[in-house]
C-alpha atoms as a PDB file:
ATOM      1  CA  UNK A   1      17.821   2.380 -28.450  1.00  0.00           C
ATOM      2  CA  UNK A   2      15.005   3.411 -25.956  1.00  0.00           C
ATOM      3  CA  UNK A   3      15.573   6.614 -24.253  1.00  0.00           C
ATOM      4  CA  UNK A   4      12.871   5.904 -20.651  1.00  0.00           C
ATOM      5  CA  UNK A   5      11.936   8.785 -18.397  1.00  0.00           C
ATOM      6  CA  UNK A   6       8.889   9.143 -16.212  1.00  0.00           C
ATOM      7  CA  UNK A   7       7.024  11.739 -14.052  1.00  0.00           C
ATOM      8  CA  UNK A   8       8.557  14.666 -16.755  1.00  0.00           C
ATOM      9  CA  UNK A   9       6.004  17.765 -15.779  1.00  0.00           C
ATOM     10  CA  UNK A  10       7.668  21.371 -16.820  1.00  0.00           C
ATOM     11  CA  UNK A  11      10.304  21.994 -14.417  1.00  0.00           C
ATOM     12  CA  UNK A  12      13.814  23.534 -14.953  1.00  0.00           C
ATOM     13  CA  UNK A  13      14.349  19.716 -14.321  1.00  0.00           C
ATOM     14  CA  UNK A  14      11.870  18.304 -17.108  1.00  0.00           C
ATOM     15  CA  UNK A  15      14.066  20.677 -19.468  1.00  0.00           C
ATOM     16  CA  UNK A  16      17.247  19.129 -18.530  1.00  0.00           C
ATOM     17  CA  UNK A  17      16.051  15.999 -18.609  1.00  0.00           C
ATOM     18  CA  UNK A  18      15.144  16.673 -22.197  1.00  0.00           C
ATOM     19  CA  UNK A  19      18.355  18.050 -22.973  1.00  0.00           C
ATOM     20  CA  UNK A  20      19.919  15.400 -21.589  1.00  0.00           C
ATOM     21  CA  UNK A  21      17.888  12.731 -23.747  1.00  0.00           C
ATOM     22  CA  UNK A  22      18.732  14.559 -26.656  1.00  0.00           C
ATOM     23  CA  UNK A  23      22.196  13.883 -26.264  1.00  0.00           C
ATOM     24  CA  UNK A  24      21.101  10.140 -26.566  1.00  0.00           C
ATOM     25  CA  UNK A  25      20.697   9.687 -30.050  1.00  0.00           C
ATOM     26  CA  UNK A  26      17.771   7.255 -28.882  1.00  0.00           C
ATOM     27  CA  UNK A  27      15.014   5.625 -31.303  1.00  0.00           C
ATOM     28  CA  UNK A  28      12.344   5.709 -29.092  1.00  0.00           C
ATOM     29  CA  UNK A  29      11.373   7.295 -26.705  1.00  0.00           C
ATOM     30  CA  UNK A  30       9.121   5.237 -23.719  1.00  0.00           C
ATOM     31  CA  UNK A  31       7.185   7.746 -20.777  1.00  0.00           C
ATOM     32  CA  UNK A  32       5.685   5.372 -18.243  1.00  0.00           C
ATOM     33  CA  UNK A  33       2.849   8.208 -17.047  1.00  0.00           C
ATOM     34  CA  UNK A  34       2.500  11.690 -15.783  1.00  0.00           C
ATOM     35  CA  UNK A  35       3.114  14.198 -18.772  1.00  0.00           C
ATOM     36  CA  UNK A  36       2.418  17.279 -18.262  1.00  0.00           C
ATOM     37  CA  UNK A  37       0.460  17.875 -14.551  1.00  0.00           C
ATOM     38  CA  UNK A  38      -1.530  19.905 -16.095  1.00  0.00           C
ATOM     39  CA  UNK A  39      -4.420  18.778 -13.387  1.00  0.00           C
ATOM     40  CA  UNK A  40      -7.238  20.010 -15.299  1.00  0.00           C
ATOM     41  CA  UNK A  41      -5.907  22.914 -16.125  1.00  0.00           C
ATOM     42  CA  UNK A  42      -5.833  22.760 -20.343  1.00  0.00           C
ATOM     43  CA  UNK A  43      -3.065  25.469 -21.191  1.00  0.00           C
ATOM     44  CA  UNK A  44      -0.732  22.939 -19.490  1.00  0.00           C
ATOM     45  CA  UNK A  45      -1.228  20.675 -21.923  1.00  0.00           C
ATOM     46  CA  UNK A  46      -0.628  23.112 -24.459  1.00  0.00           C
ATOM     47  CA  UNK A  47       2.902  24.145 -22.978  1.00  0.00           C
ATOM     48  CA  UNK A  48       3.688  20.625 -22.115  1.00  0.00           C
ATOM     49  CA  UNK A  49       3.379  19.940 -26.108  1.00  0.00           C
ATOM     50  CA  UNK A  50       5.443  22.833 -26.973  1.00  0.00           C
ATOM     51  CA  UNK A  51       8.074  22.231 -24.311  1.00  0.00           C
ATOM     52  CA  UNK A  52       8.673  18.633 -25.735  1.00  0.00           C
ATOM     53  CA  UNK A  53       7.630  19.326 -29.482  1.00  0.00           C
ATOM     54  CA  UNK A  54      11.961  19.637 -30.433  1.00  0.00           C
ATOM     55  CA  UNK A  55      11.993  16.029 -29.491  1.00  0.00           C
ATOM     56  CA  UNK A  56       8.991  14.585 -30.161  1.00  0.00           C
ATOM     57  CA  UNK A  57       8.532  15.521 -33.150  1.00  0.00           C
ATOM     58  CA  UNK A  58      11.459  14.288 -34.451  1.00  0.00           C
ATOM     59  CA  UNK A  59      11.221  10.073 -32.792  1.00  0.00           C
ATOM     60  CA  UNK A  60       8.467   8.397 -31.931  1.00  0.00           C
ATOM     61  CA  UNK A  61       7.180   9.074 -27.995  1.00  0.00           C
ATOM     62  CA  UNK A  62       5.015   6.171 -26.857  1.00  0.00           C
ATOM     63  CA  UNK A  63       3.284   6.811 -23.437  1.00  0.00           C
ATOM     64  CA  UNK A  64       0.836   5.683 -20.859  1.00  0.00           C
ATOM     65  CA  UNK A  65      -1.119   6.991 -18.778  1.00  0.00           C
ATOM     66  CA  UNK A  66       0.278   7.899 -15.039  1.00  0.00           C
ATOM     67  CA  UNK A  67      -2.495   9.363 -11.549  1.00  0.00           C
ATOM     68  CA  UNK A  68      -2.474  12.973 -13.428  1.00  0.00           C
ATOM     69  CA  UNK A  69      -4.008  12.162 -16.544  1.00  0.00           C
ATOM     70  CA  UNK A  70      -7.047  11.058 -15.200  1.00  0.00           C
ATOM     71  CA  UNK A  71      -8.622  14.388 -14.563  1.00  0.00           C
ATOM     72  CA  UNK A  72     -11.897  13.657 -14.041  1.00  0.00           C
ATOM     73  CA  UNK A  73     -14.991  14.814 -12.623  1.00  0.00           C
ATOM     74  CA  UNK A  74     -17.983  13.683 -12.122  1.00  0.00           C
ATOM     75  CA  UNK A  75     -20.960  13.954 -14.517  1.00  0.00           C
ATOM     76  CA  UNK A  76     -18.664  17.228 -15.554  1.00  0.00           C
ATOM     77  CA  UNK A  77     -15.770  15.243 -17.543  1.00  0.00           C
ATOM     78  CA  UNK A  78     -14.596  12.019 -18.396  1.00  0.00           C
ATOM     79  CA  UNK A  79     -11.836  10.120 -17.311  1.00  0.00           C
ATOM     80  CA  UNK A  80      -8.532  10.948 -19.437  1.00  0.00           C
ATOM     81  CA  UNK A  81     -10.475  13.108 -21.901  1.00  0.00           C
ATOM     82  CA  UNK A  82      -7.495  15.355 -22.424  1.00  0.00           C
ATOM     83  CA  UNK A  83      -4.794  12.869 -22.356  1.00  0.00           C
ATOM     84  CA  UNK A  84      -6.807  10.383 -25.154  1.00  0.00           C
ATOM     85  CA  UNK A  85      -7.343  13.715 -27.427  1.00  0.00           C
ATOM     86  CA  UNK A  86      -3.897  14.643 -27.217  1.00  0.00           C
ATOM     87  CA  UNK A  87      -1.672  11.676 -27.067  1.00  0.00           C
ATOM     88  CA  UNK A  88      -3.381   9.305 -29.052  1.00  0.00           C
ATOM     89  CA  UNK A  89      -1.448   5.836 -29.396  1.00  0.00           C
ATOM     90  CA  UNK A  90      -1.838   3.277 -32.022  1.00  0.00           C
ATOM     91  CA  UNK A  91      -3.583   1.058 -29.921  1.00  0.00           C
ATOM     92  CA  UNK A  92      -5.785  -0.360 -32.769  1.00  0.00           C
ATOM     93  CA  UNK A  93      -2.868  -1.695 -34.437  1.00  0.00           C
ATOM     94  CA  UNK A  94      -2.550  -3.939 -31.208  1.00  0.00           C
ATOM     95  CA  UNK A  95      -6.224  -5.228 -30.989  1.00  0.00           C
ATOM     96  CA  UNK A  96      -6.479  -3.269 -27.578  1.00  0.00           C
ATOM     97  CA  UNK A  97     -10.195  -1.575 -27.447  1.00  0.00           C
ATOM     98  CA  UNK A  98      -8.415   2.020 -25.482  1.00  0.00           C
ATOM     99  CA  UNK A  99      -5.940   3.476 -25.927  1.00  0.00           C
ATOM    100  CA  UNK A 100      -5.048   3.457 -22.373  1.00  0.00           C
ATOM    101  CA  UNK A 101      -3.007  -0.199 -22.968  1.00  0.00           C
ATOM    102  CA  UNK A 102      -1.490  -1.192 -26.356  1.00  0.00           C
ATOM    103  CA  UNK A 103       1.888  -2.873 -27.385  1.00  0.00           C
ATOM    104  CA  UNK A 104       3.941  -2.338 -30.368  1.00  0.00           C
ATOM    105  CA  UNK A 105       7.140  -3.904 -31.786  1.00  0.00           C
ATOM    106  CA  UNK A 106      10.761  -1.692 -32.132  1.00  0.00           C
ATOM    107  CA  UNK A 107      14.437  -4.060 -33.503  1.00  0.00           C
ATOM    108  CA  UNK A 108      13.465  -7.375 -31.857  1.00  0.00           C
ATOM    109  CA  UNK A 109      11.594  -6.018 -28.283  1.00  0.00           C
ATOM    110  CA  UNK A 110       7.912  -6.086 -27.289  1.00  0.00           C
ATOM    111  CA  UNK A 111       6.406  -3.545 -25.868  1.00  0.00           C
ATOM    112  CA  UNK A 112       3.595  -4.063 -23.472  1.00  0.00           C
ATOM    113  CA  UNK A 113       2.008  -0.260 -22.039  1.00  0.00           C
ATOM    114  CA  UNK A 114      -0.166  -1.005 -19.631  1.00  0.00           C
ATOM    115  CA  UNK A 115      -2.859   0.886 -17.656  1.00  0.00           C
ATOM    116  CA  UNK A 116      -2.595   1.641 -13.992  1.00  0.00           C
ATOM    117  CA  UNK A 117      -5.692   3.515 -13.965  1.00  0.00           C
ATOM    118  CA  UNK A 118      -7.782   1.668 -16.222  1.00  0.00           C
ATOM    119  CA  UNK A 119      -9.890  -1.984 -15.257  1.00  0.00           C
ATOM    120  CA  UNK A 120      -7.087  -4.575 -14.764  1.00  0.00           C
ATOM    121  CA  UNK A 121      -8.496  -7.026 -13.202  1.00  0.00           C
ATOM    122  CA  UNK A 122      -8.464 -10.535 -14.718  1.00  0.00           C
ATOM    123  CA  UNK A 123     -11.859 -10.198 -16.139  1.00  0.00           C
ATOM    124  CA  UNK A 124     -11.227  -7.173 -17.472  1.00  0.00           C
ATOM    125  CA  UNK A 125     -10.531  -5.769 -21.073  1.00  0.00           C
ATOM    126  CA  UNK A 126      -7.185  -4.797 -20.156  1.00  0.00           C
ATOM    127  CA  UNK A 127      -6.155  -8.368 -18.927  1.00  0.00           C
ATOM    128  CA  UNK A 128      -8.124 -10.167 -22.090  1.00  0.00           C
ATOM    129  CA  UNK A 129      -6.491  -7.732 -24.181  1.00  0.00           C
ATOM    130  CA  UNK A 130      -3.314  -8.575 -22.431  1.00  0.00           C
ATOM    131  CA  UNK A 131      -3.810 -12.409 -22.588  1.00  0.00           C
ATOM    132  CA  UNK A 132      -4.044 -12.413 -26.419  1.00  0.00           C
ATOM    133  CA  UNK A 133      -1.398 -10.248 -26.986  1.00  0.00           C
ATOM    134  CA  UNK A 134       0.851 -12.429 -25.060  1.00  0.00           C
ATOM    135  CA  UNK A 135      -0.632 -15.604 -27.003  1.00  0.00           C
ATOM    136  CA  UNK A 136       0.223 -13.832 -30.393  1.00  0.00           C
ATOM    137  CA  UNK A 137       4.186 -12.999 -29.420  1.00  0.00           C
ATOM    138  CA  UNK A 138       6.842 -14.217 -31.579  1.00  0.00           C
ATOM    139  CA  UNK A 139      10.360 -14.465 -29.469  1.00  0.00           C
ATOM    140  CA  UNK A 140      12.352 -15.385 -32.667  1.00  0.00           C
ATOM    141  CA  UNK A 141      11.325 -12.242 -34.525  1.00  0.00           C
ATOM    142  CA  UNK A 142      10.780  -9.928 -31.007  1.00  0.00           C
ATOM    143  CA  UNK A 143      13.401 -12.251 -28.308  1.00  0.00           C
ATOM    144  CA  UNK A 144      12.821  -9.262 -25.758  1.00  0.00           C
ATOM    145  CA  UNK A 145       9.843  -8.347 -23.816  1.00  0.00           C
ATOM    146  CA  UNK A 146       9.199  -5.428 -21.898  1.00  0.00           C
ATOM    147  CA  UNK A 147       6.294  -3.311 -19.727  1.00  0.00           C
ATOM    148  CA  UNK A 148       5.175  -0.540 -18.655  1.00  0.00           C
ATOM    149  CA  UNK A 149       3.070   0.227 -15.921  1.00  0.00           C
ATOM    150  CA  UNK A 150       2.952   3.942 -13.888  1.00  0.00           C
ATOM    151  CA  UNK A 151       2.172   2.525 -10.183  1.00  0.00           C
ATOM    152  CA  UNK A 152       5.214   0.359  -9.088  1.00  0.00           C
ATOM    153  CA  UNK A 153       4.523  -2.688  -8.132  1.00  0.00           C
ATOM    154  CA  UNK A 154       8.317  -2.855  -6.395  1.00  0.00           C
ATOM    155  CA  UNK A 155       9.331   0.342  -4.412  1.00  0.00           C
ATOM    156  CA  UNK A 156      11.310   0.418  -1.277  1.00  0.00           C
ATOM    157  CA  UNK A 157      10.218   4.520  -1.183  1.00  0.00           C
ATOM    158  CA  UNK A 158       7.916   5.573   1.484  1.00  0.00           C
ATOM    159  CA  UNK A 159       5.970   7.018  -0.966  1.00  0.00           C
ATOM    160  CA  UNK A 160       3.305   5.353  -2.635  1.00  0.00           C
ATOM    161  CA  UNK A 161       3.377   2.473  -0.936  1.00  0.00           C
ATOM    162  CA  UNK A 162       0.625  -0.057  -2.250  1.00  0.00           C
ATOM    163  CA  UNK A 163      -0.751   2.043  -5.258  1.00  0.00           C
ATOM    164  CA  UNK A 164       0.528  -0.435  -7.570  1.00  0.00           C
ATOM    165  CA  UNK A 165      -0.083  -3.887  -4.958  1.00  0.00           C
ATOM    166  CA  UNK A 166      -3.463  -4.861  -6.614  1.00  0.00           C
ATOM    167  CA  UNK A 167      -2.251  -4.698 -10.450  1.00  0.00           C
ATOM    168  CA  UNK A 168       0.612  -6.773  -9.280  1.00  0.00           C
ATOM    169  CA  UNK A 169      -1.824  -9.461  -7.811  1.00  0.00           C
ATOM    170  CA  UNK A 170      -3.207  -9.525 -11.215  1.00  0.00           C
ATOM    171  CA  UNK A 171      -0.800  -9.642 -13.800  1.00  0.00           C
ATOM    172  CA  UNK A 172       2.296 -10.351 -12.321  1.00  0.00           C
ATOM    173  CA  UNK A 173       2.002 -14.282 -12.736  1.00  0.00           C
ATOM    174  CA  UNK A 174       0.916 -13.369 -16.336  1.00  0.00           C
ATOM    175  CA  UNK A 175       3.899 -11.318 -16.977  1.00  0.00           C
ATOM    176  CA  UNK A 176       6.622 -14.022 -15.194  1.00  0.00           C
ATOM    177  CA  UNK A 177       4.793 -16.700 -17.057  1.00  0.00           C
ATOM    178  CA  UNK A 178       5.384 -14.708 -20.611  1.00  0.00           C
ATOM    179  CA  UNK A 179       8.755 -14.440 -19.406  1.00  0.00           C
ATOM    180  CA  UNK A 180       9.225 -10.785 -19.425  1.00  0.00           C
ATOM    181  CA  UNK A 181      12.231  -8.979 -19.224  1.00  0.00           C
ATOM    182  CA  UNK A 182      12.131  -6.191 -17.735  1.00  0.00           C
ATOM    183  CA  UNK A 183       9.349  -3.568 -15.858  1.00  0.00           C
ATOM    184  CA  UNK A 184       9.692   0.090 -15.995  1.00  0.00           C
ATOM    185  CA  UNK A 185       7.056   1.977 -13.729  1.00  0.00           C
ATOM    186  CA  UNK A 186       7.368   5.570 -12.864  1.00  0.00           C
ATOM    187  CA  UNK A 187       5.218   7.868  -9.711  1.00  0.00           C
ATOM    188  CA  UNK A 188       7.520   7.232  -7.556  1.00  0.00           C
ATOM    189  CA  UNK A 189       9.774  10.732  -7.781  1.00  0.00           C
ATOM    190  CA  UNK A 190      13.079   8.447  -7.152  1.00  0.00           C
ATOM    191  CA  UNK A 191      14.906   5.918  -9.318  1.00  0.00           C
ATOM    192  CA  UNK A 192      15.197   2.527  -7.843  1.00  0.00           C
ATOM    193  CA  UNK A 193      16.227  -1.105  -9.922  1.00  0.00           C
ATOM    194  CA  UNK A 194      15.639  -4.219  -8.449  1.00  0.00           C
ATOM    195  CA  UNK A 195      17.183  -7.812  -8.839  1.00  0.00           C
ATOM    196  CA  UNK A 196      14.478 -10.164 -10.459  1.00  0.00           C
ATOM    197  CA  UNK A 197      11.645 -10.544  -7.966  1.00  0.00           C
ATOM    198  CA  UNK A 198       8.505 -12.777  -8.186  1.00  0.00           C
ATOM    199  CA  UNK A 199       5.538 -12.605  -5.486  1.00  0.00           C
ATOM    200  CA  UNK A 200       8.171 -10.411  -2.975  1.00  0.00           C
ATOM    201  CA  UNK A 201      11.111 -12.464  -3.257  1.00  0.00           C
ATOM    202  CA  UNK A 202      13.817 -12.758  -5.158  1.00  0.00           C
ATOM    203  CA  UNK A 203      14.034 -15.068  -7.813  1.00  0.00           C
ATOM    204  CA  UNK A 204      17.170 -15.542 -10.106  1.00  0.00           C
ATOM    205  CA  UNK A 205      15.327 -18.235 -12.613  1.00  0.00           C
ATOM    206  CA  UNK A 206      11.943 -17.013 -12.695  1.00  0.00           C
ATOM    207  CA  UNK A 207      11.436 -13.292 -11.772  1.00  0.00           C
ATOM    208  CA  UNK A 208      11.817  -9.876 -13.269  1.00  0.00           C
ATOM    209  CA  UNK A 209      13.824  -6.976 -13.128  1.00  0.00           C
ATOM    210  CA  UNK A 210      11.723  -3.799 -12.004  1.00  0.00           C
ATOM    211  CA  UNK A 211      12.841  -0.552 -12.576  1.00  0.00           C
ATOM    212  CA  UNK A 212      11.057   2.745 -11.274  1.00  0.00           C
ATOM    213  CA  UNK A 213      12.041   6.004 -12.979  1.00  0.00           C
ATOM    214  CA  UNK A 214       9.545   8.630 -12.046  1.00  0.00           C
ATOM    215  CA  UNK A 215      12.514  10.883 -11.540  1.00  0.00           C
ATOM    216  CA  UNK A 216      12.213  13.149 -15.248  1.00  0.00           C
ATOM    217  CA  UNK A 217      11.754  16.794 -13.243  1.00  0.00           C
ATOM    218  CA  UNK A 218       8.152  17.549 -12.013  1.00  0.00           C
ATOM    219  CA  UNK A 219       6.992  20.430  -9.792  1.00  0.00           C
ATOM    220  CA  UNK A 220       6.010  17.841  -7.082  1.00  0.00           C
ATOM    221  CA  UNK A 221       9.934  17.296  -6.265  1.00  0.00           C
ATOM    222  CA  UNK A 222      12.030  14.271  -5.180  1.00  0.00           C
ATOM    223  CA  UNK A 223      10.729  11.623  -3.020  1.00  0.00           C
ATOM    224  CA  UNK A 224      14.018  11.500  -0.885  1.00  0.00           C
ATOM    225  CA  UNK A 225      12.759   8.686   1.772  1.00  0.00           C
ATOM    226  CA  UNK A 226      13.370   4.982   1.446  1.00  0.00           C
ATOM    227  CA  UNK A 227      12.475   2.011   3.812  1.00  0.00           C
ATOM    228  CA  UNK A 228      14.954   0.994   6.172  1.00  0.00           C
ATOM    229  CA  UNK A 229      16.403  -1.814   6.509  1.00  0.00           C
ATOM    230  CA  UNK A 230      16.693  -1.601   2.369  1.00  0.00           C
ATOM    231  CA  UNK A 231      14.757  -4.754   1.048  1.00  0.00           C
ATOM    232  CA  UNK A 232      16.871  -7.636  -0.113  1.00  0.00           C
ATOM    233  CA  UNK A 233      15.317  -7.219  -3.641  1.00  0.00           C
ATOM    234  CA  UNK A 234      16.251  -3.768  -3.709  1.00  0.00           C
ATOM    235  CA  UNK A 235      19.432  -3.346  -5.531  1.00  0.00           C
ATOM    236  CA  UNK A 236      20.244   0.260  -6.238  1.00  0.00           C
ATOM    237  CA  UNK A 237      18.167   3.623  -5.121  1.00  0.00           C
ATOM    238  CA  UNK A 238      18.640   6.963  -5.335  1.00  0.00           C
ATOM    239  CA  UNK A 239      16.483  10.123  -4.458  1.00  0.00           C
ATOM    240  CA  UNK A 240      17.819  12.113  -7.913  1.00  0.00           C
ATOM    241  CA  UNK A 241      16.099  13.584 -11.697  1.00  0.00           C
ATOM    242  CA  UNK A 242      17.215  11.478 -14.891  1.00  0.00           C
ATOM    243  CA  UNK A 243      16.795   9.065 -16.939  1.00  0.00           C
ATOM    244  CA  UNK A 244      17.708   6.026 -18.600  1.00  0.00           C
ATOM    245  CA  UNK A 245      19.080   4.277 -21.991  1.00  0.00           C
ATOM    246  CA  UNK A 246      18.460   0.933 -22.760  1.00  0.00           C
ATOM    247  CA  UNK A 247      20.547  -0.671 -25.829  1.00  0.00           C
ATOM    248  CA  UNK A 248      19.499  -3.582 -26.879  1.00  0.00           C
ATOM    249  CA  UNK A 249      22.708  -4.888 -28.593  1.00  0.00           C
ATOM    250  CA  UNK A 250      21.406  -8.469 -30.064  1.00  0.00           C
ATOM    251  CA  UNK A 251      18.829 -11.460 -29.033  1.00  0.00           C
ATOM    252  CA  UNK A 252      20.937 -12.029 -25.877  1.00  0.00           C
ATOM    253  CA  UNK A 253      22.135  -9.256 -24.818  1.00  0.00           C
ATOM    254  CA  UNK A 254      20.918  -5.665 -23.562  1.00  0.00           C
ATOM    255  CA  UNK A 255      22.219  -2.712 -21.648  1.00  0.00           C
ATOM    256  CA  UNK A 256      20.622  -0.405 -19.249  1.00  0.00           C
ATOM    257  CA  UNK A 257      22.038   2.822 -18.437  1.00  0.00           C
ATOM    258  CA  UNK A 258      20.907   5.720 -15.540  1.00  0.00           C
ATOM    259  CA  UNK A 259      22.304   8.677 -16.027  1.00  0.00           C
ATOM    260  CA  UNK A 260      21.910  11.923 -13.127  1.00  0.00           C
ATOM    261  CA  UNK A 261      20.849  15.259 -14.570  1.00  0.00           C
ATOM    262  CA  UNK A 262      23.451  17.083 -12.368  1.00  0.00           C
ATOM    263  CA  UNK A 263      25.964  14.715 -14.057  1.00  0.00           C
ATOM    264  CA  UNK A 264      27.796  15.322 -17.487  1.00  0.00           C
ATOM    265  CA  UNK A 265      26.314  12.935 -19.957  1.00  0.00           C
ATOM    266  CA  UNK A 266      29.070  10.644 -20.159  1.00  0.00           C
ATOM    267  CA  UNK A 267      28.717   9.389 -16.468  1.00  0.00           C
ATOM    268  CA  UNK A 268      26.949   6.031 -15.037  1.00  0.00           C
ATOM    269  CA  UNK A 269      24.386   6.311 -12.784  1.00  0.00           C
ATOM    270  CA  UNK A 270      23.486   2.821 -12.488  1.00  0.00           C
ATOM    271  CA  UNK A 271      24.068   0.013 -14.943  1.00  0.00           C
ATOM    272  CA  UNK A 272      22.773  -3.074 -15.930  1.00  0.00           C
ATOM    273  CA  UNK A 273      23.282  -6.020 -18.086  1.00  0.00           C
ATOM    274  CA  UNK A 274      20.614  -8.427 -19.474  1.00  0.00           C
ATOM    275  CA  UNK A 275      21.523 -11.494 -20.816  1.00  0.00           C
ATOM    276  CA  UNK A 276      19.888 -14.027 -21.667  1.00  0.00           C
ATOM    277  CA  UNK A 277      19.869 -18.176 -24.211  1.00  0.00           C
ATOM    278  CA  UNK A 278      17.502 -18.345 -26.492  1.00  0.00           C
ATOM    279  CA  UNK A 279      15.306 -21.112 -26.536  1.00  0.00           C
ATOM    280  CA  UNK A 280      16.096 -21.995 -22.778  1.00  0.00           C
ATOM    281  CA  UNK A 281      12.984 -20.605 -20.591  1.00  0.00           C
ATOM    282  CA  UNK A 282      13.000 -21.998 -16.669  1.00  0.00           C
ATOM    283  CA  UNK A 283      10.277 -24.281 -15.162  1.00  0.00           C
ATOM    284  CA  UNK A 284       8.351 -21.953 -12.916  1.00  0.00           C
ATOM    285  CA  UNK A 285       5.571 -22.942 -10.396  1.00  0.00           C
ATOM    286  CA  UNK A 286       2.089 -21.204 -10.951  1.00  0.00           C
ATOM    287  CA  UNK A 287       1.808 -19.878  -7.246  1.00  0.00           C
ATOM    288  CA  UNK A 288       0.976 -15.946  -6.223  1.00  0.00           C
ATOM    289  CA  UNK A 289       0.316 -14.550  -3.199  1.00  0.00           C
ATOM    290  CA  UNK A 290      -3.615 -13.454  -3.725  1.00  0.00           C
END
């Protein structure tokens, strides 16, 4: 079981999102970017470790890297020099060269983490890197496959709109051709989950389901503004903190779960259930919008 929750920061928020997660009983647990916003400022990091060390230290946290870890400056520091000390990821153990994209395998699901912030472009590392993971997958041994990126490529928010537009011009035909699953982003400060979408339109055979969760409690607030009219891709949104729980129940089928913070554990958010035959995979066109 995958306890998800993005955009955490150290907030009276962050620490009931936490407490809330706890409650889980979760395996794993999956940030999709922003840890601590510490911003360059170091003894951030240091409370952002402590704050999370009851949980962390107890299951496995498996992160990538969000717009706040980058913290770099110019012939000063390096790009993510704080975030690849502190949170180092076994990236090796994937064949990835940086441990700002890796995958790893939990009870039948791939994991791909994938950089945002990082070259992704399809002569890039990242998208080799990504190529011959894909090329290596098993579905009988690991039948689901998910990502995680921090920059939606799917948001019906006003804010942020486009950060995410050119990684989706370069990997999203990858991703729909490897038949993924599912998407979990986070930076947008809301929770939204789409139906599955290829190239901006919805597609029940061939797309994915995208789910944005950058809702976990940081200092920056809620992004409370949506598009309207509301997309017809756009399923459910909300403007609230939490997180999610998905349950992966067999090779067929999986559960996702939203919960609010302001709720008591036991109530729904927002649901969904994957399904899925094994074996049977849709004939898909190879067009993108470039």
């Amino acid at each position: 079981m995958f306890a998800v929750a993005g955009d955490l920061g150290q907030t009276k928020w962050t620490s009931s999102t936490l407490d809330h997660i706890q409650q889980s009983n979760h395996d794993v647990l999956i940030l999709p970017g922003d840890l601590s916003y510490a911003d360059y400022y170091q003894p951030l990091w240091d409370s952002f470790g402590r704050l999370v060390e009851p949980l962390a230290s107890s299951r496995p946290w498996m992160v990538t890297e969000g717009n706040h870890e980058v913290e770099r400056l110019p012939f000063l520091i390096d790009a993510f020099k704080a975030y690849n000390t502190r949170w180092k990821m076994p990236y090796k153990e994937s064949g990835s060269d940086s441990n700002l994209y890796y995958s790893f395998d939990v009870a039948g699901v791939h994991v791909l983490m994938l950089g945002s912030y990082t070259d992704f472009g399809q002569g890039s590392n990242q998208f080799k890197w990504l190529q011959a993971d894909l090329a290596k997958l098993d579905r009988t041994s690991t039948p689901w496959l998910i990502a995680i990126i921090h920059a939606p490529w799917y948001s019906s928010n006003s804010k942020h709109q486009g950060d995410g537009e050119e990684m989706r011009k370069s990997m999203e035909l990858t991703l729909r051709d490897a038949h993924v699953d599912l998407v979990f982003a986070g930076h947008v400060h809301a929770y939204e989950r789409t139906a599955k979408v290829f190239d901006w339109k919805v597609d029940h055979d061939c797309g994915i389901y995208y789910i944005t969760i950058g809702d976990g409690g940081n200092r920056e607030g809620l992004a409370r503004t949506f598009l309207d009219p509301t997309p017809d891709w756009s399923v459910y949104r909300e403007a609230s903190f939490g997180h999610g729980i998905l349950k992966v129940l067999n090779s067929t089928h999986a559960h996702w779960i939203w919960h609010r913070n302001q709720d008591n554990y036991s109530v729904v958010g927002d649901e969904l259930w994957l399904t899925k035959t094994i074996g049977a995979r849709p004939s898909c066109g190879s067009s993108v919008t470039g």
